[in-house]
Every structure is written in structure tokens, then in C-alpha cells.
PDB file of N, CA and C in Angstrom:
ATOM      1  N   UNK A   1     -32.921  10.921  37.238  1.00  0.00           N
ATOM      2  CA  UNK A   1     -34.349  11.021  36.985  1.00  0.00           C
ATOM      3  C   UNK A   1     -35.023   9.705  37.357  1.00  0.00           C
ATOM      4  N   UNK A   2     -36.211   9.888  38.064  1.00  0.00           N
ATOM      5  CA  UNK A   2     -37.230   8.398  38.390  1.00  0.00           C
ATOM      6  C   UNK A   2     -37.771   8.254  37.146  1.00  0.00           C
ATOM      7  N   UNK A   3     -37.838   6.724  37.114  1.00  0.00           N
ATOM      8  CA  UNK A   3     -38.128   6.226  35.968  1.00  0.00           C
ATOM      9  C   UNK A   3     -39.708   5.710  36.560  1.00  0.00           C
ATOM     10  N   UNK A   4     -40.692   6.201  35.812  1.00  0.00           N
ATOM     11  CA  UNK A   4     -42.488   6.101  36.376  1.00  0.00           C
ATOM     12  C   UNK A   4     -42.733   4.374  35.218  1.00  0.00           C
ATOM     13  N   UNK A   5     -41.969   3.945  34.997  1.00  0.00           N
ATOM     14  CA  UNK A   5     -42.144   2.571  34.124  1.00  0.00           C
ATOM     15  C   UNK A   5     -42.710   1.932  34.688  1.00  0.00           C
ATOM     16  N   UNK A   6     -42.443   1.265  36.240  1.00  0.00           N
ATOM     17  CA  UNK A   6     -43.027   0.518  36.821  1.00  0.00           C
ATOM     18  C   UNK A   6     -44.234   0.791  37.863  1.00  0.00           C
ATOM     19  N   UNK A   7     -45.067   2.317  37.433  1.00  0.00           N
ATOM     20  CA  UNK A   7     -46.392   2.419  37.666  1.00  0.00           C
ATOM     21  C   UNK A   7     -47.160   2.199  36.612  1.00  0.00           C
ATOM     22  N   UNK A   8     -48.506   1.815  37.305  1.00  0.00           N
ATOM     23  CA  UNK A   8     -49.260   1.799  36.241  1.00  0.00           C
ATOM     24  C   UNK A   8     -50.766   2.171  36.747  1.00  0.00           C
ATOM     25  N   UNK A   9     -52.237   2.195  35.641  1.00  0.00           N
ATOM     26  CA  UNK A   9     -53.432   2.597  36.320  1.00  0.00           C
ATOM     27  C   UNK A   9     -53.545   1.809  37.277  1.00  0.00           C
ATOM     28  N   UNK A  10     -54.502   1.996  38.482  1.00  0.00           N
ATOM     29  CA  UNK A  10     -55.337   1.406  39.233  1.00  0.00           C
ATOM     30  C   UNK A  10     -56.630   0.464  39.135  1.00  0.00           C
ATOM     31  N   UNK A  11     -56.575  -0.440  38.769  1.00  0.00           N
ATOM     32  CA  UNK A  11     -57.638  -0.616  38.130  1.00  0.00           C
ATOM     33  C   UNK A  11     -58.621  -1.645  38.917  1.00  0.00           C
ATOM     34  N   UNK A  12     -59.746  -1.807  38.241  1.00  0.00           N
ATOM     35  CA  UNK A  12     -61.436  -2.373  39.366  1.00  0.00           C
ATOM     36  C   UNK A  12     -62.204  -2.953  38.542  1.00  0.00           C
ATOM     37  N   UNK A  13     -63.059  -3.774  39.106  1.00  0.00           N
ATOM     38  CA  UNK A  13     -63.959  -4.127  38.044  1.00  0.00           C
ATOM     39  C   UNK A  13     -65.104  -3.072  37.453  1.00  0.00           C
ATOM     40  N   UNK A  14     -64.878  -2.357  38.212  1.00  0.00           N
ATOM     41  CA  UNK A  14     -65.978  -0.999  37.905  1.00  0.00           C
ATOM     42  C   UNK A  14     -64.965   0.522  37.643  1.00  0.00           C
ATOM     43  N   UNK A  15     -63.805   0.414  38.152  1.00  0.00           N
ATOM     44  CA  UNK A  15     -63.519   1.750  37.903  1.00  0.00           C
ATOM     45  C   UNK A  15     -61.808   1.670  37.194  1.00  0.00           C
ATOM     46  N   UNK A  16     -61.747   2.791  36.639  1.00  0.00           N
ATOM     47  CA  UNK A  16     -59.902   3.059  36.549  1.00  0.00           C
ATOM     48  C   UNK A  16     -59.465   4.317  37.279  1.00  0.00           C
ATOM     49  N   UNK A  17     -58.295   4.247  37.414  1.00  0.00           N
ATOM     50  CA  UNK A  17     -57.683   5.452  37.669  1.00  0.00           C
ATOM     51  C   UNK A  17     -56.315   5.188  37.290  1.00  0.00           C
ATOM     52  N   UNK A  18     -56.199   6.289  35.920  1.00  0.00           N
ATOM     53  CA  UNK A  18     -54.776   6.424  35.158  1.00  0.00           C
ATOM     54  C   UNK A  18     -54.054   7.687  35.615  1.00  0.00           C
ATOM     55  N   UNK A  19     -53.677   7.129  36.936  1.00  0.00           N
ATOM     56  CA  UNK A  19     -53.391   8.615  37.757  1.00  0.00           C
ATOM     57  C   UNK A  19     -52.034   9.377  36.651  1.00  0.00           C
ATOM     58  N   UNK A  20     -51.118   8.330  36.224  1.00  0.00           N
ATOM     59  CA  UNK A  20     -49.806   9.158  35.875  1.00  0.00           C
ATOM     60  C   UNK A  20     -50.401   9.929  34.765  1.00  0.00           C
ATOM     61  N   UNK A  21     -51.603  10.273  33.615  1.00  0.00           N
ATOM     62  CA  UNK A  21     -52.438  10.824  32.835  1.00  0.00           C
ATOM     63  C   UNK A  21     -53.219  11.780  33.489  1.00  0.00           C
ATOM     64  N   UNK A  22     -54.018  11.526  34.646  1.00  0.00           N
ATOM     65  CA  UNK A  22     -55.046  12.653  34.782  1.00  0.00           C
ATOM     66  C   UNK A  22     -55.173  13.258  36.116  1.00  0.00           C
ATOM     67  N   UNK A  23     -53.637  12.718  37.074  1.00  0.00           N
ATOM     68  CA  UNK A  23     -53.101  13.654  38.152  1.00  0.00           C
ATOM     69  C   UNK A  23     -52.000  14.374  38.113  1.00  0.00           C
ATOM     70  N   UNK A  24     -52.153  15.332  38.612  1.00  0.00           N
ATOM     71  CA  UNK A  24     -50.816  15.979  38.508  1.00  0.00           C
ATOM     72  C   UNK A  24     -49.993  15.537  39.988  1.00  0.00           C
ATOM     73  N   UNK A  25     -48.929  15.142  39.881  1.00  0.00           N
ATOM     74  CA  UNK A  25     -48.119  14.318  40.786  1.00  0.00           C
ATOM     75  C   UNK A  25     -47.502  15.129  41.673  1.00  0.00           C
ATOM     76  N   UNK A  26     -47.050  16.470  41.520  1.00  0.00           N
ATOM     77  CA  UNK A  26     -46.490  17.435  42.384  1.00  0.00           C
ATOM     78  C   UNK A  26     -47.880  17.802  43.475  1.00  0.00           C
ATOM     79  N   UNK A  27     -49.254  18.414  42.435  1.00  0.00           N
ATOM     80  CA  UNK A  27     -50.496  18.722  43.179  1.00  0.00           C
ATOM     81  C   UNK A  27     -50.249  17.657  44.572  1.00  0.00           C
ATOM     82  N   UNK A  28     -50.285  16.329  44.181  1.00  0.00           N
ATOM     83  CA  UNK A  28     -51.158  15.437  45.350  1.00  0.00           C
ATOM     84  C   UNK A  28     -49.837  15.233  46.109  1.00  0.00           C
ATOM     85  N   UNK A  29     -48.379  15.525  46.031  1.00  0.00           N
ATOM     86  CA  UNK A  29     -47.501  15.897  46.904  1.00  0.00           C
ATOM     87  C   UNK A  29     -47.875  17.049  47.781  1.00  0.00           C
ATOM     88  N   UNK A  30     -47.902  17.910  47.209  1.00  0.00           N
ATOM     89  CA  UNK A  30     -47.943  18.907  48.406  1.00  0.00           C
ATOM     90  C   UNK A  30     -49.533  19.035  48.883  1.00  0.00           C
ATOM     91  N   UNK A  31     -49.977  18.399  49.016  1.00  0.00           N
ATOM     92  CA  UNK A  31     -51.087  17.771  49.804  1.00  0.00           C
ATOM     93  C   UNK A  31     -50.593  17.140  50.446  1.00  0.00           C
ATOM     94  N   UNK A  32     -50.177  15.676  50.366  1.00  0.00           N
ATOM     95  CA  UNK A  32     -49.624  14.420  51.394  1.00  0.00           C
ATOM     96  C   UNK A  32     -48.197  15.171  52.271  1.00  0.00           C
ATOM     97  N   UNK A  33     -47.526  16.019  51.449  1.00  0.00           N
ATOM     98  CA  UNK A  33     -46.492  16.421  52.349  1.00  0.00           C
ATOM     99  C   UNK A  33     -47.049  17.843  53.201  1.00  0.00           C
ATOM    100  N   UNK A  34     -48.163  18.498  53.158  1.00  0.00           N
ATOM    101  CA  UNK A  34     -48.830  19.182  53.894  1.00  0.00           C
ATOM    102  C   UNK A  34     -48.720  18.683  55.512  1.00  0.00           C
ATOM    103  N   UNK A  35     -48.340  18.860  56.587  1.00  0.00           N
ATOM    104  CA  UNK A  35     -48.112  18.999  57.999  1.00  0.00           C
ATOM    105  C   UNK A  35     -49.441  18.976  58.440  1.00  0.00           C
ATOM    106  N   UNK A  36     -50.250  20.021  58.155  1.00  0.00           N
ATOM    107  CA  UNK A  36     -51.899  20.091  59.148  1.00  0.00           C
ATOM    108  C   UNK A  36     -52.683  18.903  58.763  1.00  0.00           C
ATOM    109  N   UNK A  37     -52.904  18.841  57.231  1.00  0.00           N
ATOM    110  CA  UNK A  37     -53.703  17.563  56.789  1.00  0.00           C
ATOM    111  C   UNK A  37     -53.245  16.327  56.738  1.00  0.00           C
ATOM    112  N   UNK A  38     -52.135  16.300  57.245  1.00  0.00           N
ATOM    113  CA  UNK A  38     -51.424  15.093  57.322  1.00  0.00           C
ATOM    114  C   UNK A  38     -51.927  14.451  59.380  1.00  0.00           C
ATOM    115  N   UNK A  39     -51.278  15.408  59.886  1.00  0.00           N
ATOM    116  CA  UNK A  39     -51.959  15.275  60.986  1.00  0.00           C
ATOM    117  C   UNK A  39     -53.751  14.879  61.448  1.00  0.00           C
ATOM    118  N   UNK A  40     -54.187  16.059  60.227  1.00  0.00           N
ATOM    119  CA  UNK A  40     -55.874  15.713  60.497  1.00  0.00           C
ATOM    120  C   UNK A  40     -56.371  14.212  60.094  1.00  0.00           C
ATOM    121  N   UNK A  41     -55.399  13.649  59.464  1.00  0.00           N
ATOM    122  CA  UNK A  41     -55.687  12.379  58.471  1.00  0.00           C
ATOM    123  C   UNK A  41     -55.050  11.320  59.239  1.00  0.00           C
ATOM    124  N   UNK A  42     -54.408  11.608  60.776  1.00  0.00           N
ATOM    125  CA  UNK A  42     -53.364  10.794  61.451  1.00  0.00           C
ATOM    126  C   UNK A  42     -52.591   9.785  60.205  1.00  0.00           C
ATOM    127  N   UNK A  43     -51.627  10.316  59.781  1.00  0.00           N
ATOM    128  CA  UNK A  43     -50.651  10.013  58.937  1.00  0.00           C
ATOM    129  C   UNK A  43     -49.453  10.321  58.998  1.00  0.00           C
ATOM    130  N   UNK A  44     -48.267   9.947  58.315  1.00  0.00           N
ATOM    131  CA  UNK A  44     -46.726  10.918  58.365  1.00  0.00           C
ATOM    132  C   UNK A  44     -47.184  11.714  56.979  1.00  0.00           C
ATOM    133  N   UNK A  45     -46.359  12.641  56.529  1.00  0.00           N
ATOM    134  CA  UNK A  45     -46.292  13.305  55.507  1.00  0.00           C
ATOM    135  C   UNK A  45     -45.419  12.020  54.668  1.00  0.00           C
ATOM    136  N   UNK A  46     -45.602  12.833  53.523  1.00  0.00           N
ATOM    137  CA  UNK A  46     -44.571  12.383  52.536  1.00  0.00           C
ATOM    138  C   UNK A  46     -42.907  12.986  52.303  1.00  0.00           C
ATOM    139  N   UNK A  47     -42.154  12.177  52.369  1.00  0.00           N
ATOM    140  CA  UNK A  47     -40.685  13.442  52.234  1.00  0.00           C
ATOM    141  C   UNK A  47     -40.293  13.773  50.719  1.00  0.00           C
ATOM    142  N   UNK A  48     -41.401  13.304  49.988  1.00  0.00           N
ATOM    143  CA  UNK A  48     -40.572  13.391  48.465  1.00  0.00           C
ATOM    144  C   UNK A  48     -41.558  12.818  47.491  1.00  0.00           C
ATOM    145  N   UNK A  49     -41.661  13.193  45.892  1.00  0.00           N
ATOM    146  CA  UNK A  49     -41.835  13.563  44.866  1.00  0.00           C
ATOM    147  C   UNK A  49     -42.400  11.622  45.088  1.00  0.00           C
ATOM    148  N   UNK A  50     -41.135  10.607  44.743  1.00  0.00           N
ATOM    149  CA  UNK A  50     -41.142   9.147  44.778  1.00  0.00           C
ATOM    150  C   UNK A  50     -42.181   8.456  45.889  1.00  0.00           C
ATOM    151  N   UNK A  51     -42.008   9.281  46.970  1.00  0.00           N
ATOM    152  CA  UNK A  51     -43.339   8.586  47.911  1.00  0.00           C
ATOM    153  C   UNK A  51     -44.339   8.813  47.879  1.00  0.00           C
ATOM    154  N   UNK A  52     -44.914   9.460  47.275  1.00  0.00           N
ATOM    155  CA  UNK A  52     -46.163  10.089  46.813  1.00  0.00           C
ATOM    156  C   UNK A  52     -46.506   8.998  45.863  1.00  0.00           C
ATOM    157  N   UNK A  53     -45.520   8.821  44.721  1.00  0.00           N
ATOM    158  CA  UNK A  53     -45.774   7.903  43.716  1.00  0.00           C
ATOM    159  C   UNK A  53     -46.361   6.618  44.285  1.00  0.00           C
ATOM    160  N   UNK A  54     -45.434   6.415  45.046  1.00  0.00           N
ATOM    161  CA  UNK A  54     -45.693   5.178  45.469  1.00  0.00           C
ATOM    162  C   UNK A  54     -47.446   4.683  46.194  1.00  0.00           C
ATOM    163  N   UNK A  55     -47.319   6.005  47.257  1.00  0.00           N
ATOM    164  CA  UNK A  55     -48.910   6.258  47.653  1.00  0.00           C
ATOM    165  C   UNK A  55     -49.836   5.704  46.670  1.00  0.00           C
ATOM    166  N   UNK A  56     -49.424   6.690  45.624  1.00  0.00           N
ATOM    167  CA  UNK A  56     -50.960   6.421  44.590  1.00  0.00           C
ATOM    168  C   UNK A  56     -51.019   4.936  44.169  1.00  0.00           C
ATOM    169  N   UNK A  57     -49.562   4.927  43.843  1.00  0.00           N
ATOM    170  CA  UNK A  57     -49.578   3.362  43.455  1.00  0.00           C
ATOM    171  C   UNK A  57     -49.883   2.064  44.050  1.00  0.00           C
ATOM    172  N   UNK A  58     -49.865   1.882  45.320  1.00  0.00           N
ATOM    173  CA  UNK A  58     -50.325   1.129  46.286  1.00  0.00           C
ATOM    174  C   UNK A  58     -50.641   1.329  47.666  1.00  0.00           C
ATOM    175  N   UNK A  59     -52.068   2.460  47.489  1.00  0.00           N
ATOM    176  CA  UNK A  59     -53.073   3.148  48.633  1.00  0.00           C
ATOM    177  C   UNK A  59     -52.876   2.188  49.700  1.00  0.00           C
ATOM    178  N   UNK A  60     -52.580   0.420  49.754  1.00  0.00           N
ATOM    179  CA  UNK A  60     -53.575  -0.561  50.651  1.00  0.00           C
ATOM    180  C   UNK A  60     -51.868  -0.555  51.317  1.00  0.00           C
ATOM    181  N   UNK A  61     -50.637  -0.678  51.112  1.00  0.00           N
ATOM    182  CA  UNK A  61     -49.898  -0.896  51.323  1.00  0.00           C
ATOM    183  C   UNK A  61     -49.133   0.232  51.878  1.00  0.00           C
ATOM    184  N   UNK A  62     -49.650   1.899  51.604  1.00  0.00           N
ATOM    185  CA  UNK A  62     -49.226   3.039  52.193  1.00  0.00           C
ATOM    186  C   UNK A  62     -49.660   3.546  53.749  1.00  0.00           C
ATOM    187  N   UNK A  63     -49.380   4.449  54.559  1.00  0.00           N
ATOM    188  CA  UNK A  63     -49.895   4.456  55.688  1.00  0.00           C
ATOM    189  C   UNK A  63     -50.536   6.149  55.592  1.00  0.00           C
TER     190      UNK A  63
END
């Protein structure tokens, strides 16, 4: 089992986002691992549950 310990919110001087609370983590997988919108977004997909995580977790550092 992945251990989600070492995510945490997103946070701004103006905004939060406590994604592991108010996203559902499979939802925004099979979005990112979606083929058409991945393409429309010139991106790779995601291969898995953990890269997704990671996505949310550091947008600036994902492709």
C-alpha cells in the first residue's frame, strides 16, 4: 500500500487546495491517464494511481 504521508495541501497566499480531502484521486487519474485529453493537453498520460499523486502534488515539476 502507498503511504499518502508525504503529501500534503497546496497552499497560496490566497488560496488552498486539500486535494487528498476534497479530490477524489482515482476521478483525476482517469482523466490524466485518458489518451484523447492527454494528447489535446500535449502531455504523456499517467501510468498509475502514484503518478497522478504526484501530479497534484507538484503541478510545476509535472509535465
Amino acid at each position: 500500500m502507498i503511504s499518502f504521508e508525504k503529501y500534503h495541501p497546496l497552499l497560496s497566499t490566497h488560496y488552498t487546495l486539500d486535494w487528498l480531502t476534497n479530490s477524489n484521486l482515482k476521478a483525476v487519474h482517469e482523466l490524466r491517464a485518458n489518451t484523447q485529453q492527454a494528447e489535446l493537453s500535449g502531455r504523456k498520460t499517467d501510468p498509475d494511481i502514484p503518478a497522478t499523486a504526484h501530479y497534484i502534488n507538484n503541478p510545476c515539476a509535472s509535465s
